[in-house]
Protein backbone atom coordinates (compact mmCIF):
# COMPACT_ATOMS: atom_id res chain seq x y z
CA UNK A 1 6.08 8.77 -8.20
CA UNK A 2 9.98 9.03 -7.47
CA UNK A 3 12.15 9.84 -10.14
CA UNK A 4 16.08 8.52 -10.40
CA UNK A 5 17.86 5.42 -10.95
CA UNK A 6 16.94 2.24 -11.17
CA UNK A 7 18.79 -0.02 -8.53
CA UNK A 8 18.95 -2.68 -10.76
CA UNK A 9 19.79 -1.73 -14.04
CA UNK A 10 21.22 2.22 -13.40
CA UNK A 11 18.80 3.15 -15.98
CA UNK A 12 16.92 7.29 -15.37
CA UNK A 13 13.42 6.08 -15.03
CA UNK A 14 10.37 6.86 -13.11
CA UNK A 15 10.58 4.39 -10.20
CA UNK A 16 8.94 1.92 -7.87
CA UNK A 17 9.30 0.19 -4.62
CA UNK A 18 9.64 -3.18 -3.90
CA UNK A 19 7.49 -4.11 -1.00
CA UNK A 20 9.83 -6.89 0.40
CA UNK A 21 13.24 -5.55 -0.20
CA UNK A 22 12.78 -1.74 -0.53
CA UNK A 23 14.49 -1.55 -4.11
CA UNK A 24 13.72 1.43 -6.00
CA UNK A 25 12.87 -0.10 -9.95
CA UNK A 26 11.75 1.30 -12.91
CA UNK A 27 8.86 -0.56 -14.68
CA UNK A 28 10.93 -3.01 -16.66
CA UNK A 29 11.85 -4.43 -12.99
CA UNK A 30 8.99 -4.16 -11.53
CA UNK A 31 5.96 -6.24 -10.72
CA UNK A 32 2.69 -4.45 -10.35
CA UNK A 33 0.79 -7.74 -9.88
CA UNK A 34 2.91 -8.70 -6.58
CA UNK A 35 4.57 -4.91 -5.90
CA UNK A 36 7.61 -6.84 -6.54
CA UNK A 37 11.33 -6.28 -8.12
CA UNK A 38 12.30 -8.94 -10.05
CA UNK A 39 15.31 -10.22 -8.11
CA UNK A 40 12.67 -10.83 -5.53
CA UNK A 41 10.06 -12.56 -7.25
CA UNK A 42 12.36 -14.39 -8.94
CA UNK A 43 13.78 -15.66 -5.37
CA UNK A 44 10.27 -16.74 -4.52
CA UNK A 45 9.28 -20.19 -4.17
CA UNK A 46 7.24 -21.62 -7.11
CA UNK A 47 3.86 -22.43 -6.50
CA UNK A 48 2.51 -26.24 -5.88
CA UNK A 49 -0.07 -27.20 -8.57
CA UNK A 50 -3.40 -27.32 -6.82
CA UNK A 51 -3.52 -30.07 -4.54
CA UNK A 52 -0.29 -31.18 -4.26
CA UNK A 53 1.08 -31.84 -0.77
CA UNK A 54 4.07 -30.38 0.86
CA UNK A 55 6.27 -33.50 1.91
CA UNK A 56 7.24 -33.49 5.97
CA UNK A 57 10.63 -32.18 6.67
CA UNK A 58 10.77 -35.23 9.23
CA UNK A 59 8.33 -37.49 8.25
CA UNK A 60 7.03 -39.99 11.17
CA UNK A 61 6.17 -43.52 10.43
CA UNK A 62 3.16 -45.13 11.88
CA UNK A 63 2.53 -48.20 12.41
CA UNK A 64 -1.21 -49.74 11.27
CA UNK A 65 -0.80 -51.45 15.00
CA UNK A 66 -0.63 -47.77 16.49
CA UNK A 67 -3.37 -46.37 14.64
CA UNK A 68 -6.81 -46.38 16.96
CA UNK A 69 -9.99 -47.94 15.21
């Protein structure tokens, strides 16, 4: 385990790394569950509750008349 400063708070600590952004973290900003820092996670988009739908970024319209039966 690496030993210095945190890169978020300056704090001596025993340190991590963040898997996405390379930050090294001590525990307090780190995320063992994702291998996260916290700037990262907390730039992550938030989960849809289970089965909700993503809306189209450009929805098409159909028309009934253009679906085939």
């Amino acid at each position: 385990m690496l030993k210095g400063l945190c890169d978020i708070c300056g704090k001596p600590a025993e340190l991590f790394v963040c898997r996405r952004c390379g930050r090294r973290v001590c525990a307090e900003h780190y995320d063992k569950d994702s291998g996260l820092c916290t700037i990262c996670k907390g730039s992550l988009p938030k989960p849809l509750p289970r089965g909700q739908l993503v809306p189209a970024e450009n929805p098409t319209t159909v028309s009934p008349k253009d679906v085939r039966k």
